[in-house]
Protein backbone atom coordinates (compact mmCIF):
# COMPACT_ATOMS: atom_id res chain seq x y z
CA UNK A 1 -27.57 200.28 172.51
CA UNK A 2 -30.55 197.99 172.28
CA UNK A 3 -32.43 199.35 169.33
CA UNK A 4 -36.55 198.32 169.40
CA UNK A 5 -38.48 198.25 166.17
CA UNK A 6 -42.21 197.82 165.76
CA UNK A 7 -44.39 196.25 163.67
CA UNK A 8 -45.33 197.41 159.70
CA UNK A 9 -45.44 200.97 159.96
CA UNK A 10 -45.44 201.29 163.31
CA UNK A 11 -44.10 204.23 166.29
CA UNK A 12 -41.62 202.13 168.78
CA UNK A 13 -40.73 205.19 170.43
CA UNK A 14 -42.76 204.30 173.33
CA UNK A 15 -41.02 201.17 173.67
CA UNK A 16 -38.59 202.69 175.72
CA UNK A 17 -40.81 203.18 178.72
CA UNK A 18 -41.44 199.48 178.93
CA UNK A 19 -40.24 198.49 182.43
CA UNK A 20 -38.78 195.48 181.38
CA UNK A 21 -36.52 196.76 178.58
CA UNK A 22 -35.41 199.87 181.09
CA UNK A 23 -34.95 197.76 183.42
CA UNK A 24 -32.48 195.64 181.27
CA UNK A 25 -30.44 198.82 179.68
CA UNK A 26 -30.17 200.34 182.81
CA UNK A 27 -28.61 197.35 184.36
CA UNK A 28 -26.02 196.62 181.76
CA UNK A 29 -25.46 200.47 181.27
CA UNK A 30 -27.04 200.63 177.57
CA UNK A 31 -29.16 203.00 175.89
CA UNK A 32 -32.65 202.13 174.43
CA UNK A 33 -33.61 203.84 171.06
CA UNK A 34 -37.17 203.46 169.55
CA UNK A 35 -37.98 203.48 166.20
CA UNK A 36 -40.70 205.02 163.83
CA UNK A 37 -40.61 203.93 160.07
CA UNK A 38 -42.88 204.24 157.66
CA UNK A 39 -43.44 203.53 153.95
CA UNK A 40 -44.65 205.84 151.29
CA UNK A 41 -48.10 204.73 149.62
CA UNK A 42 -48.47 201.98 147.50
CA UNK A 43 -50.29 198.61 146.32
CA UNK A 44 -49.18 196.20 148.19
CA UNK A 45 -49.34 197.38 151.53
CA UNK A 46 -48.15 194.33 153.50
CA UNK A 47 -44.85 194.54 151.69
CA UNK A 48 -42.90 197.03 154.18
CA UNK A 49 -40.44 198.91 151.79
CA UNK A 50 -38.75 200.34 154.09
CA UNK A 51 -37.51 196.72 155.28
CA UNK A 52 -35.36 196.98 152.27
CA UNK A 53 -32.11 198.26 154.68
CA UNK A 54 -29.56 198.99 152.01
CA UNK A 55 -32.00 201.06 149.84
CA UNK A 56 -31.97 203.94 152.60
CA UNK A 57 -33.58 202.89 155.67
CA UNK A 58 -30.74 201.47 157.41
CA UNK A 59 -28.47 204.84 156.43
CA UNK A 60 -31.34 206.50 157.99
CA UNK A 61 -31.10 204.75 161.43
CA UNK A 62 -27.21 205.57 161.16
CA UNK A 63 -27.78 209.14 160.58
CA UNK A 64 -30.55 209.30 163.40
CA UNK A 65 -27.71 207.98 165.50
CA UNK A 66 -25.10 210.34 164.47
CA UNK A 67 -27.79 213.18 164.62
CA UNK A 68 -28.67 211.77 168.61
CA UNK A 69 -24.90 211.76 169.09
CA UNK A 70 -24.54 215.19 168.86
CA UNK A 71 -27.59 216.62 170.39
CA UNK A 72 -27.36 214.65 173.57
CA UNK A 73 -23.17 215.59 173.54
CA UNK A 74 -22.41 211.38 173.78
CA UNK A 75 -20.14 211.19 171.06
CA UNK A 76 -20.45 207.00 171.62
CA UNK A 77 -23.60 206.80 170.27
CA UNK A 78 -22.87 207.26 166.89
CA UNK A 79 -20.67 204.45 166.71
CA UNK A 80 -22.34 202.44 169.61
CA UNK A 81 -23.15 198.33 168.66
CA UNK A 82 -26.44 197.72 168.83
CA UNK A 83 -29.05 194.65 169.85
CA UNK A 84 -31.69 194.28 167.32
CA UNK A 85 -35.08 193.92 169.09
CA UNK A 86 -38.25 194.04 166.09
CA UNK A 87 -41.71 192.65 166.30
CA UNK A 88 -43.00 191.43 162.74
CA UNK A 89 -41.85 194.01 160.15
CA UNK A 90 -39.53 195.14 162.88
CA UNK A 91 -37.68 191.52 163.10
CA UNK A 92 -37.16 191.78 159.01
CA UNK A 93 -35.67 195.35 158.85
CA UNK A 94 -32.88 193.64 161.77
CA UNK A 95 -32.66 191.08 159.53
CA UNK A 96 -32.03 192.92 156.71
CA UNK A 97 -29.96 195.85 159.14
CA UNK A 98 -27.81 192.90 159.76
CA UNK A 99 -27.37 191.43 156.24
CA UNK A 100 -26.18 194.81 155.61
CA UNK A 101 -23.75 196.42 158.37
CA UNK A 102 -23.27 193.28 160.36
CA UNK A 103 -19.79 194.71 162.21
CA UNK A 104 -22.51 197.12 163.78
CA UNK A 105 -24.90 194.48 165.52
CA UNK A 106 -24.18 192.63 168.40
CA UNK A 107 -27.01 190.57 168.76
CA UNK A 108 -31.11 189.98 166.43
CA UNK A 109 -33.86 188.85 166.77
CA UNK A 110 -36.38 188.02 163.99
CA UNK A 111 -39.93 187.80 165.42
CA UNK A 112 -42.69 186.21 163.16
CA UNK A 113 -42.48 188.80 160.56
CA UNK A 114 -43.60 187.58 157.21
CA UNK A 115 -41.44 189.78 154.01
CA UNK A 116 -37.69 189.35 153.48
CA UNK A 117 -35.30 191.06 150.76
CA UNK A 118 -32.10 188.57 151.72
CA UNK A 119 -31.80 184.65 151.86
CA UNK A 120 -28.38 183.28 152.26
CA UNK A 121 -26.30 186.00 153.59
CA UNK A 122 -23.20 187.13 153.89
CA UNK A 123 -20.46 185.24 156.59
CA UNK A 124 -20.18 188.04 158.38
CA UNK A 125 -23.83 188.41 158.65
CA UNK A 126 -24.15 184.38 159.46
CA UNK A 127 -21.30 185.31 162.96
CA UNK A 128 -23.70 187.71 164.28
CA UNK A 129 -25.93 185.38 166.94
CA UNK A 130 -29.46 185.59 166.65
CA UNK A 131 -33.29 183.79 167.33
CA UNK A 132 -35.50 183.75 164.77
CA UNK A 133 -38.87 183.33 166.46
CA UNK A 134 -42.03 181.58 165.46
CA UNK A 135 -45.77 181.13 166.08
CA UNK A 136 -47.27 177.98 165.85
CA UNK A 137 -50.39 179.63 164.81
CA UNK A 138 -49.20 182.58 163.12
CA UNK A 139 -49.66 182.66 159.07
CA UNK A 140 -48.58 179.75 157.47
CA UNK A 141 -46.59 181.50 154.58
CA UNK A 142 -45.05 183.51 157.65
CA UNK A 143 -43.50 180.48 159.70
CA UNK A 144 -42.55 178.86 156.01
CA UNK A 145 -40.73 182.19 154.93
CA UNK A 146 -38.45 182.37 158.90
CA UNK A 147 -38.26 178.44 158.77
CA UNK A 148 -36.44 179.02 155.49
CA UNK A 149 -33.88 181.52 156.15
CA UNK A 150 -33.07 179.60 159.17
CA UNK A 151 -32.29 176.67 156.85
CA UNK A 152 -29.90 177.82 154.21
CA UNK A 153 -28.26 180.37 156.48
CA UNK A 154 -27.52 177.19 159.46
CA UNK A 155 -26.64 175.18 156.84
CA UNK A 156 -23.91 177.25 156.05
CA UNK A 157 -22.89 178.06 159.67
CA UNK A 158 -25.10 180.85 161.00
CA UNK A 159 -25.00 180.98 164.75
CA UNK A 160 -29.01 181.53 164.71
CA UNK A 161 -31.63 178.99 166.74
CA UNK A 162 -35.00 179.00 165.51
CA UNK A 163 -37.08 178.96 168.19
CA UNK A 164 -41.62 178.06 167.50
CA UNK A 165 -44.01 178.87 170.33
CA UNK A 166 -46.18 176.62 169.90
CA UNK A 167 -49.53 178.40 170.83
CA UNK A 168 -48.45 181.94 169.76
CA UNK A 169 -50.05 183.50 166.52
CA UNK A 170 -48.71 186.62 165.21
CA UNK A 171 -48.20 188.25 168.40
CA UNK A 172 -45.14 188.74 170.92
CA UNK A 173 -45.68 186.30 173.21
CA UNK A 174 -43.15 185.02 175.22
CA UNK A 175 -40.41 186.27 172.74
CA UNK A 176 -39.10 188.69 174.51
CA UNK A 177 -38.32 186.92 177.67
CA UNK A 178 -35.78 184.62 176.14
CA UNK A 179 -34.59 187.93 173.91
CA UNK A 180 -33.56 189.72 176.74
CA UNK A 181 -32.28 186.23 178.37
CA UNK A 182 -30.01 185.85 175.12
CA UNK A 183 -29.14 189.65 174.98
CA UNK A 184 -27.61 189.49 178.33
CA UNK A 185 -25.92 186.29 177.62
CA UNK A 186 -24.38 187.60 174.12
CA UNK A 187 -23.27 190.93 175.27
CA UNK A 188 -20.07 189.78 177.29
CA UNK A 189 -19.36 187.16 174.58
CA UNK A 190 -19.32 189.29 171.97
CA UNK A 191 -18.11 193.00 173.55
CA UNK A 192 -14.35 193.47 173.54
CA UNK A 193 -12.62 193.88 177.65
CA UNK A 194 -9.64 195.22 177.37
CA UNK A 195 -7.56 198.32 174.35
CA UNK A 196 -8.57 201.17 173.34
CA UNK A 197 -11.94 202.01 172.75
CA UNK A 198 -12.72 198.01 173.87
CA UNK A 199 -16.99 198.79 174.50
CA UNK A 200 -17.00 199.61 170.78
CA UNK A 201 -15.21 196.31 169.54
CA UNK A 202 -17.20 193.54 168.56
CA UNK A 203 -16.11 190.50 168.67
CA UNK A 204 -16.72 186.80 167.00
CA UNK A 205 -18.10 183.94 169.07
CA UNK A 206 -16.43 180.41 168.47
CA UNK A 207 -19.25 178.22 166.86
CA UNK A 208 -17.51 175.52 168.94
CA UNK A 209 -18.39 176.88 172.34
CA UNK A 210 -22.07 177.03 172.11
CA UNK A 211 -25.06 174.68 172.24
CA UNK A 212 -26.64 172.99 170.19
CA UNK A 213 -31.19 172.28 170.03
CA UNK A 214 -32.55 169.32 168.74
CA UNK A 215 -35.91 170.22 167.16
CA UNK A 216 -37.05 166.61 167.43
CA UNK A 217 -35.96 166.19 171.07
CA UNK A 218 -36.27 169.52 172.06
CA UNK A 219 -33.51 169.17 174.10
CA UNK A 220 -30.17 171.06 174.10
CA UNK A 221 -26.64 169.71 174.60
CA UNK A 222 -22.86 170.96 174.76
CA UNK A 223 -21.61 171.05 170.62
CA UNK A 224 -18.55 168.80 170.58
CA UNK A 225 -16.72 169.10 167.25
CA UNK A 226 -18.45 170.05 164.05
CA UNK A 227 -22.56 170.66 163.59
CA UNK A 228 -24.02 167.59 162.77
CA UNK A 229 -25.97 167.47 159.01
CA UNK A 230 -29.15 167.68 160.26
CA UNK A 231 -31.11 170.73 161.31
CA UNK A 232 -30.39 172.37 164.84
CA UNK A 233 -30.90 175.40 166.38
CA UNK A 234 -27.22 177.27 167.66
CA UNK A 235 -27.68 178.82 171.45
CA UNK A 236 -24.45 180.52 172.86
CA UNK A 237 -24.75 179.38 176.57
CA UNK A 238 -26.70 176.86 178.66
CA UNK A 239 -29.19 179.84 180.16
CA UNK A 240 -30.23 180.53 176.84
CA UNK A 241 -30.35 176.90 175.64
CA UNK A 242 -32.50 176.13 178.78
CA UNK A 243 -34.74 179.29 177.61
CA UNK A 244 -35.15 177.78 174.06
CA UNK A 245 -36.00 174.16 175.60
CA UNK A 246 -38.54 176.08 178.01
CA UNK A 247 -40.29 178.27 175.38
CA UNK A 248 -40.60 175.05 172.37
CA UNK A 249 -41.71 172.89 175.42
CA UNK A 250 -44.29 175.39 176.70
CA UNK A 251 -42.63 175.01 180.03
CA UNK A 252 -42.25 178.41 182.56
CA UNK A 253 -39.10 180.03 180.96
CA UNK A 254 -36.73 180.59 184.23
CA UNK A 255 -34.98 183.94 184.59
């Protein structure tokens, strides 16, 4: 299920009619789910409580599921592995979603949002592959806040790339063209084949068999042995490592 939530206090349930993202489920047989949270009232408005997963939010996307389960009579659904796709406040609750059931997510994307509740998190959280996306123009305190939870978490083996487009401010950009590039990518990589009740199975990707992106060179290449000690960005195949090199480069981003 590819799950697609908005910005701050935003209604993604229109999200669903996007061609692209239909387009993509109905190829590889998923469902598309969009999302409408909102916060309470209070001061500081540009802090998104509701980003805080584990306080009641996240249970409430599991219960929405279980709830859609058995009015639609698809039993899977309730247990289905999702892809996390967010804009802004939308990118920090997957963040958060994923620091906090990460056996349930195949695949995230954080997407220029500014207000996080997790730093280093847990190794199960750091196996589950993800882009953290950036705007060169977006708020500084914005691309500061991604650009350091993609430090400490790489640095401790996420299998994350942070990816900066140049031009884009806070907007979408061309963000979701390598998302659905990596989507497609991660879902046989990480979906179990074969047993019982495989489709539900997630599985861990070998950090080994991935690629690695030099910020400096902006070029990606085959990881041989161990991550060196200097920042790069972890991409699972060479389509989606040729994405990232397209999208820092400002280069046309090949399907």
């Amino acid at each position: 299920m590819v799950v697609l939530t908005p910005g701050s206090n935003g209604d993604g349930r229109s999200q669903v009619d996007d061609a692209a993202w239909q387009e993509f489920a109905s190829r590889h047989s998923l469902a598309l789910l969009g999302v409408r949270l909102t916060d309470k009232p209070h001061d500081q408005s540009f802090i998104e409580e509701y980003v805080n997963v584990s306080q009641g939010s996240g249970q409430a996307l599991l219960d929405a599921l279980n709830a859609l389960a058995q009015r639609s009579r698809h039993a899977e659904i309730a247990e289905a592995p999702l892809l996390l796709w967010g804009m802004s406040a939308g990118g920090q609750f997957n963040y958060e979603f994923v620091a906090w059931k990460p056996d349930r997510v195949i695949a995230f994307v954080v997407n220029k949002g500014g207000i996080y509740y997790s730093a280093l998190l847990p190794q199960a959280a750091r196996k589950v592959p993800g882009i953290l996306f950036t705007g060169g123009k977006d708020l500084e305190f914005r691309t500061n806040t991604i650009n350091g939870l993609f430090a400490v978490n790489r640095r401790a083996g996420a299998l994350w790339a942070l990816a900066e487009e140049p031009r884009a401010a806070h907007i979408v950009g061309r963000s979701r063209d390598v998302a659905l590039i990596f989507f497609e990518d991660v879902l046989p990589l990480r979906l179990a084949t074969a047993g019982d009740n495989a489709a539900d199975k997630v599985i861990s990707i070998p950090e080994e068999s991935g690629f690695l992106g030099n910020f400096e060179t902006k070029i990606a290449t085959k990881q041989t042995g161990s991550a060196p000690n200097f920042p790069t960005a972890w991409l699972p195949t060479a389509r989606v490592a040729r994405a990232w090199e397209s999208l820092i480069s400002e280069r046309p981003i090949a399907p």
